[in-house]
Protein backbone atom coordinates (compact mmCIF):
# COMPACT_ATOMS: atom_id res chain seq x y z
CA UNK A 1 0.00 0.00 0.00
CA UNK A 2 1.41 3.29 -1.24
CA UNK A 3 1.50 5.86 1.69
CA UNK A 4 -0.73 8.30 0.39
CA UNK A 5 -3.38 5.51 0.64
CA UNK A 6 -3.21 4.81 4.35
CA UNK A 7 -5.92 5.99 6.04
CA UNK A 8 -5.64 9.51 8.01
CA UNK A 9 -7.86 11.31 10.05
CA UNK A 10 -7.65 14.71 10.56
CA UNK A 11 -8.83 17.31 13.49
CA UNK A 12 -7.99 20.94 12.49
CA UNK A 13 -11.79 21.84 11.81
CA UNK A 14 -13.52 21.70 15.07
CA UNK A 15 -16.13 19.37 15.34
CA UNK A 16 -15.42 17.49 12.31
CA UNK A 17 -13.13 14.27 11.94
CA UNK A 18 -11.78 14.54 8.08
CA UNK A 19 -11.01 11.50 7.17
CA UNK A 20 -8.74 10.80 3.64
CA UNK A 21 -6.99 7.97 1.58
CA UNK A 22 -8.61 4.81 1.32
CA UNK A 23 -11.12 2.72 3.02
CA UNK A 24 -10.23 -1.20 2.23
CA UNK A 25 -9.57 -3.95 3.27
CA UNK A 26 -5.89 -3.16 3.90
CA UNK A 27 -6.85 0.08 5.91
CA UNK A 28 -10.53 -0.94 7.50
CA UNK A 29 -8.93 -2.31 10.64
CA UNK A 30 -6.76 0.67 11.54
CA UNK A 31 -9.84 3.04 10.50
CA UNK A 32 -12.57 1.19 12.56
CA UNK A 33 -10.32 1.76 15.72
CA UNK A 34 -9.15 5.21 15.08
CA UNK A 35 -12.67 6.55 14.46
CA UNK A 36 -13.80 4.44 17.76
CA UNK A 37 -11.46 6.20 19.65
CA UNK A 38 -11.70 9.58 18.26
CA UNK A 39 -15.45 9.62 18.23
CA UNK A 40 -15.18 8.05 22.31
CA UNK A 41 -13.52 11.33 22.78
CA UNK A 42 -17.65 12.74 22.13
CA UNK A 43 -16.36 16.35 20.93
CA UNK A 44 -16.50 15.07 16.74
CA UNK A 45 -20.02 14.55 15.90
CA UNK A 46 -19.41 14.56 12.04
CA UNK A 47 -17.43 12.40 9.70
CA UNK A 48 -16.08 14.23 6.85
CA UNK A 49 -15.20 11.62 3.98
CA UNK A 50 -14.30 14.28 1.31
CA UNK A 51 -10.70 12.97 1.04
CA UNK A 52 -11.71 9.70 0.87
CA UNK A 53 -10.06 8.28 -2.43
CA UNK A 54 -11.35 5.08 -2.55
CA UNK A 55 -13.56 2.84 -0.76
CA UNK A 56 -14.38 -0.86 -1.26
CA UNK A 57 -17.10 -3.69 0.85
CA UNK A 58 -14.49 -3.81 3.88
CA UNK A 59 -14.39 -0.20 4.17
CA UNK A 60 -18.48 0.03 4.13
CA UNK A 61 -18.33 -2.24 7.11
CA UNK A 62 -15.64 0.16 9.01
CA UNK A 63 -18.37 2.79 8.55
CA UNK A 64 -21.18 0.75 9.46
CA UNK A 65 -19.34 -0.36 12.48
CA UNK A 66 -18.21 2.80 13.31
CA UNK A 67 -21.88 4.33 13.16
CA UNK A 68 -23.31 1.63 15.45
CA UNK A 69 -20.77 1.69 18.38
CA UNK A 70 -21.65 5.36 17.88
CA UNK A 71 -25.26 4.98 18.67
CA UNK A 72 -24.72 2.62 20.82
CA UNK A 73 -23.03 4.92 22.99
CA UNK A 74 -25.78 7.57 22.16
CA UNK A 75 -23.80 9.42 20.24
CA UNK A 76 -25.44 11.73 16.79
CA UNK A 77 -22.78 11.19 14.25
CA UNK A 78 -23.31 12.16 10.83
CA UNK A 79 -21.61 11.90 7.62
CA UNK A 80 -20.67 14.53 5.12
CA UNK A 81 -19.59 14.67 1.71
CA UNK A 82 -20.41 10.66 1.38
CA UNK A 83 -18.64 9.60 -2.30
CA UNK A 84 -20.24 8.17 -4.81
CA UNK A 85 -18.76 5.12 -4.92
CA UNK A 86 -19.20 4.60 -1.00
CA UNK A 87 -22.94 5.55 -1.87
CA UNK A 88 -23.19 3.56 -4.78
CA UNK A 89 -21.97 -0.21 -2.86
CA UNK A 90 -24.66 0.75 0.14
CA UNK A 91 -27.87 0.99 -2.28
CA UNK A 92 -26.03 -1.90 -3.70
CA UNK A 93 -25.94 -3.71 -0.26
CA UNK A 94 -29.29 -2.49 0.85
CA UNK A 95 -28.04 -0.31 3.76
CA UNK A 96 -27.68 3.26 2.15
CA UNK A 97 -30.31 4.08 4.85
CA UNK A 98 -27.71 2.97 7.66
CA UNK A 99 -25.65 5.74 6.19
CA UNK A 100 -27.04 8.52 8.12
């Protein structure tokens, strides 16, 4: 995996996690528990995924996953700039509603 397609998260807007690179099955892992813990923190209540590249069926999970601990915990997390692709393989999968 090239660098510049690890998964990063970044915090420099407040009350945003940006996230960028790819979401895959070589990155899902390491994203699930990053967002966990950032989002356990409770001060990021949206998910940014505009510099997400590229995004396959493991990396739909990781957000799935990542969406139910949050409510779980009772957390409101929402998701911004969603691509297409991402979008595209949850209609696909039947849980594009999930993606909220």
């Amino acid at each position: 995996m090239a660098a510049d397609d690890a998964f990063k998260l970044d915090r420099a807007t407040p009350g945003t996690l940006g996230m960028s690179g790819t979401l895959s099955f070589a990155t899902a892992t390491t994203a699930l528990q990053m967002l966990d813990d950032a989002l356990r923190a409770g001060d990021r209540p949206q998910l940014d995924l505009a510099g997400v590249r590229n995004c396959d069926s493991a990396g739909l999970a990781c957000m799935l996953a990542v969406l139910a601990g949050a409510r779980q915990r009772g957390q409101a997390v929402g998701l911004r700039n969603v691509p297409a692709g991402l979008r595209t393989l949850a209609q696909v999968s039947g849980v594009e509603a999930l993606l909220v």
